[in-house]
Protein backbone atom coordinates (compact mmCIF):
# COMPACT_ATOMS: atom_id res chain seq x y z
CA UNK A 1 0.00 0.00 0.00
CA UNK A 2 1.04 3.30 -0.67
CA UNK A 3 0.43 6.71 0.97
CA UNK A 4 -2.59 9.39 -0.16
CA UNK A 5 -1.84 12.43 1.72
CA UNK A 6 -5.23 14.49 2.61
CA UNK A 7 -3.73 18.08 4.14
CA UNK A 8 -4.84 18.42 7.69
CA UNK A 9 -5.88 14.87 7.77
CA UNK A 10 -5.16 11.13 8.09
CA UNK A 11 -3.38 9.62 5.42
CA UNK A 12 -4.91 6.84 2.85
CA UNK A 13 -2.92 4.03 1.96
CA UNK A 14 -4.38 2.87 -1.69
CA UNK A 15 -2.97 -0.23 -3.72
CA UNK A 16 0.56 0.04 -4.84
CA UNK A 17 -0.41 -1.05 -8.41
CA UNK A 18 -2.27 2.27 -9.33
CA UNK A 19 -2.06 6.06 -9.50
CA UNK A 20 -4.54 7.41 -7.92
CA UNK A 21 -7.11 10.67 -7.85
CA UNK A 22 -9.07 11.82 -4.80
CA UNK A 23 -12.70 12.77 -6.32
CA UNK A 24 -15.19 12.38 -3.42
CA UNK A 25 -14.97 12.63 0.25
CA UNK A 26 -16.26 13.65 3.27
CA UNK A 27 -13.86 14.54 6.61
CA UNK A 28 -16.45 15.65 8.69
CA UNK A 29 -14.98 18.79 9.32
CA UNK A 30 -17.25 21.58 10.80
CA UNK A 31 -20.06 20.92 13.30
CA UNK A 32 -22.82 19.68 11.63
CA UNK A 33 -23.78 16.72 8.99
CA UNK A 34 -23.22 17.68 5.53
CA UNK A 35 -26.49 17.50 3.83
CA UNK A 36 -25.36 18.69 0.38
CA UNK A 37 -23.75 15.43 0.63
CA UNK A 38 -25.67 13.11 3.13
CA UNK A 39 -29.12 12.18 3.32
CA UNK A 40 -31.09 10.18 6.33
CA UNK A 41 -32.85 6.76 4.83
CA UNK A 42 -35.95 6.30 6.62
CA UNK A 43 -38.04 4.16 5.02
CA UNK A 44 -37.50 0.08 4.08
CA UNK A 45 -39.05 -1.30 0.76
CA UNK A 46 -42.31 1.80 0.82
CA UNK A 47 -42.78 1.75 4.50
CA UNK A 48 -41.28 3.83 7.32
CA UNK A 49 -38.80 2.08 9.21
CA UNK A 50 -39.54 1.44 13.19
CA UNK A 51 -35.82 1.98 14.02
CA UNK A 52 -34.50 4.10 11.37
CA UNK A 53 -34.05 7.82 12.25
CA UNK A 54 -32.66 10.97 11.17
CA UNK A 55 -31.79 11.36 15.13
CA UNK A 56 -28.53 10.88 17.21
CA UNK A 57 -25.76 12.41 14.15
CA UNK A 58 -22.83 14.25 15.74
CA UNK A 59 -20.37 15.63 14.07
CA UNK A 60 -18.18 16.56 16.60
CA UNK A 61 -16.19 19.69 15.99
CA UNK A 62 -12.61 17.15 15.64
CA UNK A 63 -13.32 15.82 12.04
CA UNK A 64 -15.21 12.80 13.25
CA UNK A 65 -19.17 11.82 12.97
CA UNK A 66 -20.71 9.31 15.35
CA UNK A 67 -24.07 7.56 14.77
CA UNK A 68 -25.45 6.93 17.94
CA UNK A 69 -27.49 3.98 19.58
CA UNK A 70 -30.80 6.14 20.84
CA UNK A 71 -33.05 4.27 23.10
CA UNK A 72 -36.91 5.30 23.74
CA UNK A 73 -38.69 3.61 25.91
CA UNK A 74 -38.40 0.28 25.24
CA UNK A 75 -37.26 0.89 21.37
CA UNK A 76 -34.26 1.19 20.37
CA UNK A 77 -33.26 3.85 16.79
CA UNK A 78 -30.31 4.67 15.27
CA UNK A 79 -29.16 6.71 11.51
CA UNK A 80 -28.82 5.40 8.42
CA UNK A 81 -26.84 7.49 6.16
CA UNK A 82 -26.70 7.71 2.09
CA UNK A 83 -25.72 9.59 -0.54
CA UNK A 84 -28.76 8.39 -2.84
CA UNK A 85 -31.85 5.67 -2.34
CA UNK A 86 -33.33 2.59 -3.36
CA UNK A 87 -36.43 3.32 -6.10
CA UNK A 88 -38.29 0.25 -3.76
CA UNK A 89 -37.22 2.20 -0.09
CA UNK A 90 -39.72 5.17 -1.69
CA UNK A 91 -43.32 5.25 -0.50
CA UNK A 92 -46.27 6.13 -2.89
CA UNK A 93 -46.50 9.80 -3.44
CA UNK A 94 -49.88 10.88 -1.91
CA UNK A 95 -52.88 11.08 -3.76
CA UNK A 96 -51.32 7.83 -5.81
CA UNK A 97 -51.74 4.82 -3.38
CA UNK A 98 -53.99 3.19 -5.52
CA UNK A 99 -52.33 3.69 -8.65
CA UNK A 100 -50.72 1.26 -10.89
CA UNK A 101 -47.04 2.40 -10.11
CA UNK A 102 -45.69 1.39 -6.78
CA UNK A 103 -43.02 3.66 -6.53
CA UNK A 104 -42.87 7.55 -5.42
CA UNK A 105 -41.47 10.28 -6.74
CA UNK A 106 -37.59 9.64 -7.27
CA UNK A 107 -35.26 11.34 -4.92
CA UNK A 108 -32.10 13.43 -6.50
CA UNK A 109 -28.88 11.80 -5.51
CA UNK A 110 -26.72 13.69 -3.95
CA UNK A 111 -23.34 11.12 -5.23
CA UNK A 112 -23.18 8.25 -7.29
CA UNK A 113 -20.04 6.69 -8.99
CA UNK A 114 -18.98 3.40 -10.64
CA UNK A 115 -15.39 1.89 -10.74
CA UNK A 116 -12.63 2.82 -8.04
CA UNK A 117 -11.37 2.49 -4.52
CA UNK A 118 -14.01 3.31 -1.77
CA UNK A 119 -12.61 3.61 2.00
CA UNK A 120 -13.92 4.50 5.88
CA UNK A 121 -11.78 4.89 8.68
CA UNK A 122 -13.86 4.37 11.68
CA UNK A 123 -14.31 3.13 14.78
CA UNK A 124 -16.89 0.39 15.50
CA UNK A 125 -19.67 0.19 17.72
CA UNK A 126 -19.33 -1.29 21.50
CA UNK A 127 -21.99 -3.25 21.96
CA UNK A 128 -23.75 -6.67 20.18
CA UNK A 129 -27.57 -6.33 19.08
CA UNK A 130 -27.28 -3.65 16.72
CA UNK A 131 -24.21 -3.33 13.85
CA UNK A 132 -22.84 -0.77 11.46
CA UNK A 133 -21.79 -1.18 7.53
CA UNK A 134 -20.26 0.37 4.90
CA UNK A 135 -21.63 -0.78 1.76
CA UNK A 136 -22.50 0.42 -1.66
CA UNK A 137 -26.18 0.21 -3.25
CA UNK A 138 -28.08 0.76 -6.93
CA UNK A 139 -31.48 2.18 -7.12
CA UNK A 140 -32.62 -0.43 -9.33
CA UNK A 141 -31.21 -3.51 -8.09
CA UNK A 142 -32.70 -6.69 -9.64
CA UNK A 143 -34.79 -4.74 -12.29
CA UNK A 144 -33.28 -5.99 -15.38
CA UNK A 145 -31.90 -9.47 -16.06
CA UNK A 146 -28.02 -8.32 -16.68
CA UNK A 147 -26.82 -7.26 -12.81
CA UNK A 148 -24.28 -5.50 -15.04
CA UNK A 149 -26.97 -3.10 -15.92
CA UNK A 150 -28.96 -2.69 -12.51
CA UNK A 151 -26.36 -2.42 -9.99
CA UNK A 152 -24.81 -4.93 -7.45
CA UNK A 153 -25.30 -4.71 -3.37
CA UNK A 154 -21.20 -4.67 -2.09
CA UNK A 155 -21.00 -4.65 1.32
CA UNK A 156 -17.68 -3.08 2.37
CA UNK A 157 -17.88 -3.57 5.51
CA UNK A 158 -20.55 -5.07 7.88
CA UNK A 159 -19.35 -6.09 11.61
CA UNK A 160 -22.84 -7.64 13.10
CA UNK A 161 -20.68 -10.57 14.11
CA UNK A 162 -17.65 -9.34 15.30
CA UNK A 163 -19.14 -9.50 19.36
CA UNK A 164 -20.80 -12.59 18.85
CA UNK A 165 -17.81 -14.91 16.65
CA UNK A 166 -14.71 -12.69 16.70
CA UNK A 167 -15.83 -11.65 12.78
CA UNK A 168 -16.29 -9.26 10.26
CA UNK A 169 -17.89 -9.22 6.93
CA UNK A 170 -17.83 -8.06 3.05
CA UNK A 171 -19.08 -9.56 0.40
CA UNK A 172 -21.83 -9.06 -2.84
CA UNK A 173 -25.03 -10.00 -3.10
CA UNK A 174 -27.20 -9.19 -7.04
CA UNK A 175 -30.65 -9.94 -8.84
CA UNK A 176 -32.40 -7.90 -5.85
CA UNK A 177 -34.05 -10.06 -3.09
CA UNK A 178 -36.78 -12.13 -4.35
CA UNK A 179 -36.56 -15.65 -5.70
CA UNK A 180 -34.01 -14.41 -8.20
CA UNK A 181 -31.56 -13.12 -5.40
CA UNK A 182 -28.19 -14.29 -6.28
CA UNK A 183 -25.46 -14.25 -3.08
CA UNK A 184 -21.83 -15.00 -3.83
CA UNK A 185 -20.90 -15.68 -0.04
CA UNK A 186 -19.44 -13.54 2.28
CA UNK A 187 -15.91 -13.09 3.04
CA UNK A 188 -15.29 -13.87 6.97
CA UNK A 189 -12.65 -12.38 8.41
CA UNK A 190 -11.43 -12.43 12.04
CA UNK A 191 -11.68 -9.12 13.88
CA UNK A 192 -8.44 -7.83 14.96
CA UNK A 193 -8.08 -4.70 17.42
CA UNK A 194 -5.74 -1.89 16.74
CA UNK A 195 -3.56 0.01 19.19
CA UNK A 196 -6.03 3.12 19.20
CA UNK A 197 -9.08 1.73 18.08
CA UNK A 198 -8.81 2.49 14.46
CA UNK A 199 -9.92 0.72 11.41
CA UNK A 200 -9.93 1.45 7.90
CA UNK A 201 -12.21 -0.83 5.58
CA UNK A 202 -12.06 -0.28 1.37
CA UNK A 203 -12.99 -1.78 -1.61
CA UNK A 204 -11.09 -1.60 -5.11
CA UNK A 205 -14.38 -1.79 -7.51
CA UNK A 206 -12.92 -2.92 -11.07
CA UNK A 207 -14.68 -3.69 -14.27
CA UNK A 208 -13.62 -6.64 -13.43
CA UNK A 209 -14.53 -7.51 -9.57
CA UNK A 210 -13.90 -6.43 -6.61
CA UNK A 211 -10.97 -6.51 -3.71
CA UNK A 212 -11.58 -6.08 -0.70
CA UNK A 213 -9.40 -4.57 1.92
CA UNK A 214 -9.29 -4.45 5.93
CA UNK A 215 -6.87 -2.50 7.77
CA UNK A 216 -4.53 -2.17 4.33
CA UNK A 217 -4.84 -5.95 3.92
CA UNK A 218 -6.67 -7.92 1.24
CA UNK A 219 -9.32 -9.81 2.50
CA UNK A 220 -10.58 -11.06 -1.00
CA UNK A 221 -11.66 -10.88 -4.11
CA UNK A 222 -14.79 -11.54 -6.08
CA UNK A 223 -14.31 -11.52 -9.70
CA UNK A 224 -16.06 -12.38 -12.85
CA UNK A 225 -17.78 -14.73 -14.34
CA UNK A 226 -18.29 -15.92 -10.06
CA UNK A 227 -19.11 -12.60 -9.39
CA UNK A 228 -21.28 -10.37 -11.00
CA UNK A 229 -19.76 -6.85 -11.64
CA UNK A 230 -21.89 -3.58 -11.59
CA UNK A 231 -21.30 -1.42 -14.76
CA UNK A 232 -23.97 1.25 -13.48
CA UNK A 233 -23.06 4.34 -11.36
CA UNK A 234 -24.05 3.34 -7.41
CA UNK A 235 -24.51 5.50 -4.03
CA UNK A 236 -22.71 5.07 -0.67
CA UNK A 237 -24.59 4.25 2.42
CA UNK A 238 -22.57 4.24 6.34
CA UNK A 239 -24.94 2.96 8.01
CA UNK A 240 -26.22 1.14 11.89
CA UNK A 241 -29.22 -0.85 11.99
CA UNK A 242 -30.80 -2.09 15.32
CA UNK A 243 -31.63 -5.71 15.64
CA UNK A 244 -35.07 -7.28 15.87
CA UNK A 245 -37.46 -4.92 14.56
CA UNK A 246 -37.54 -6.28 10.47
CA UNK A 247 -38.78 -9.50 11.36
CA UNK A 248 -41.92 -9.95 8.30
CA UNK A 249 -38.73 -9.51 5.97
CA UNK A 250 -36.34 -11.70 7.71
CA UNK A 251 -39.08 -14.21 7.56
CA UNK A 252 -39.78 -14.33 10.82
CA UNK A 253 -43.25 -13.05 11.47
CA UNK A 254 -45.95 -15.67 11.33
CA UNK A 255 -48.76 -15.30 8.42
CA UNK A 256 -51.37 -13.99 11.07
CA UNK A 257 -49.01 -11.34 12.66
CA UNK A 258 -48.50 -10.29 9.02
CA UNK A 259 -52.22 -10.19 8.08
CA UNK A 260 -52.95 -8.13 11.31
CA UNK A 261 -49.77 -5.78 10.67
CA UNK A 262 -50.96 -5.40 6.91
CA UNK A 263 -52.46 -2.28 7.46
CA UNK A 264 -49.55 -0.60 9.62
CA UNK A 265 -46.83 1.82 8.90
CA UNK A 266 -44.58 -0.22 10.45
CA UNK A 267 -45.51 -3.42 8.69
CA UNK A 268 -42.36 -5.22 10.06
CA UNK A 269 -41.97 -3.85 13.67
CA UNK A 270 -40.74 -6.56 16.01
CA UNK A 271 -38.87 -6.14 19.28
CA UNK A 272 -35.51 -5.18 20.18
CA UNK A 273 -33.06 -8.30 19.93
CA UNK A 274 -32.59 -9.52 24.24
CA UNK A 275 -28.97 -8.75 24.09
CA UNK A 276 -29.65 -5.19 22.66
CA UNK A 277 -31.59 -4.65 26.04
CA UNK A 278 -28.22 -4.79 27.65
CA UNK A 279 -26.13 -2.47 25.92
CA UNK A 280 -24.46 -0.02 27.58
CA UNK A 281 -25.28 3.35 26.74
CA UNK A 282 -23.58 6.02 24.85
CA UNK A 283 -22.59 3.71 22.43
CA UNK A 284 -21.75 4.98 18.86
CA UNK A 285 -20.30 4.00 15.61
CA UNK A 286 -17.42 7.13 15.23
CA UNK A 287 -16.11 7.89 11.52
CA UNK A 288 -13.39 9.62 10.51
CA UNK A 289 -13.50 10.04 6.93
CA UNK A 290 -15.28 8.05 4.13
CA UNK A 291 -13.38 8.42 0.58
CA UNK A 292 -13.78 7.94 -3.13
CA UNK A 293 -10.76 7.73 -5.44
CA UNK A 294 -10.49 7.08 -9.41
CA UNK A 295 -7.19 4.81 -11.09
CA UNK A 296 -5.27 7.21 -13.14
C-alpha cells in the first residue's frame, strides 16, 4: 500500500499497483452533517422504518461523525446514512396509493459513482444487538436481467458478528431479493483490534470484480464470471441498523401477525433483539473520513 496524503488529515494508503485521484470525500470537518452530501434513509421497501431515524448524528467539531445507539422507551433507533436511495425504499406519493405504479417520486442523488477504490476509517460500535456497515447500493437492483446493468449490493464492511464470533464481513449479493436473489458468499474475516481503536475498511471496484481490503490488507476478491460486476453508477450508504425490529422480511413473522400488521406503517416492527436490552449506553459508531478515489 502506498500513501494518499489528505492536508490536515489522516493519510490513505491505496494499492501500490495504481495512480490514484481523490474525487469524493467527506472529513467531517465543521459541526454539523453535511447534507449537500448526506441524506437520512428512513423508510425500508415503501414503509417507514420502526428503528431508522434521522436522530442521534454528531459531528463533533474534531473531524469525526458518530451515529449513535438512541433508546426510547423500550425501542431502540439509530441513523442510516446515504448519498442516494433505493427506487423500492420510496413510498407512494400521496394522492397515488392506488395507482398502478408502486413507486414515489424519485429522490435526486446527492453522489453516485462506478469503478474505483471506496474507503472509511472508523471506529466500530461497543456493543452486540445492533451493527454498522459500509456498503455500496443501486437504485434499481434486480430490475433488469443483466446485474451488469442494474447495480450490485457490495458490502464493504458489515461487523454484526464481530461480538458474537470474533468476525467481520464483506461480500456481494445481485438480482435484488426475491426468488431471483443471487449471493456470492461472504468473506469472513477475524476481527483484529488496533492500538487506538482504528480501522480502515475499502474496496477496489474494477470492471472486473472487486478486492476487498481491511486495515490495508486484502481480505478477497470476487471476480467475474463468479461474481457479477456492476457497470452502473451506485450510491454510498454508512450505516447502523438495530436488531429485531424487520422480522416480516427476515421471515420471521408468522402469516397472522403479518395479516394483522398489513395495514400498519410499520408493517415489520418486532422487538428489540434480548442482548440489545443490555447495551451499555452512549454507544456509537465514530467515523473519521469516508473516501472515493479514481485509477489514473
Amino acid at each position: 500500500m502506498k500513501e494518499y496524503k489528505v492536508e490536515g488529515h489522516v493519510s490513505s494508503y491505496l494499492p501500490k499497483e495504481k495512480n490514484w485521484k481523490l474525487v469524493w470525500n467527506d472529513e467531517f470537518d465543521g459541526n454539523e452533517l453535511d447534507t449537500e452530501k448526506w441524506s437520512f434513509r428512513r423508510y425500508f421497501w415503501g414503509k417507514l422504518s420502526p428503528t431508522f431515524t434521522d436522530e442521534g448524528v454528531e459531528v463533533c467539531g474534531d473531524s469525526t461523525m458518530k451515529i449513535n445507539l438512541i433508546k426510547k422507551g423500550e425501542d431502540y433507533y439509530s441513523a442510516h446514512l446515504q448519498t442516494g436511495s433505493l427506487t423500492f425504499d420510496l413510498p407512494k406519493d400521496k394522492g397515488y396509493e392506488h395507482k398502478m405504479w408502486p413507486f414515489g417520486a424519485k429522490e435526486t442523488p446527492k453522489f453516485m459513482h462506478k469503478f474505483g477504490y471506496y474507503e472509511i476509517r472508523c471506529k466500530l460500535p461497543k456493543n452486540p444487538g445492533w451493527h454498522a456497515a459500509f456498503w455500496l447500493q443501486a437504485p434499481g437492483i434486480g430490475s433488469h436481467p443483466d446485474p451488469a446493468q442494474c447495480g450490485v449490493e457490495c458490502d464493504i464492511m458489515e461487523n454484526y458478528l464481530q461480538h458474537t464470533e470474533g468476525k467481520m464481513l464483506c461480500g456481494n449479493g445481485w438480482n435484488g431479493y426475491g426468488a431471483e436473489t443471487r449471493w456470492y458468499g461472504h468473506f469472513e474475516f477475524p476481527y483484529v483490534e488496533t492500538e487506538d481503536g482504528w480501522h480502515t475498511y475499502a474496496v477496489d471496484w474494477q470492471e472486473d470484480g472487486y478486492i476487498f481490503y481491511a486495515d490495508g490488507k486484502e481480505v478477497g476478491r470476487q471476480m467475474a464470471p463468479e461474481c457479477a460486476v456492476s457497470h452502473v453508477d451506485q450510491f454510498i450508504l454508512v450505516s447502523t441498523e438495530c436488531h429485531g425490529y424487520n422480522r416480516a422480511f427476515r421471515g420471521e413473522a408468522t402469516e397472522g401477525e403479518l395479516a394483522t400488521l398489513a395495514g400498519d406503517a410499520n408493517v415489520w416492527k418486532g422487538k428489540p433483539v434480548e442482548i440489545l436490552k443490555k447495551a451499555v449506553l452512549p454507544d456509537c459508531f465514530t467515523v473519521d473520513y469516508v473516501r472515493v478515489f479514481d485509477a489514473i
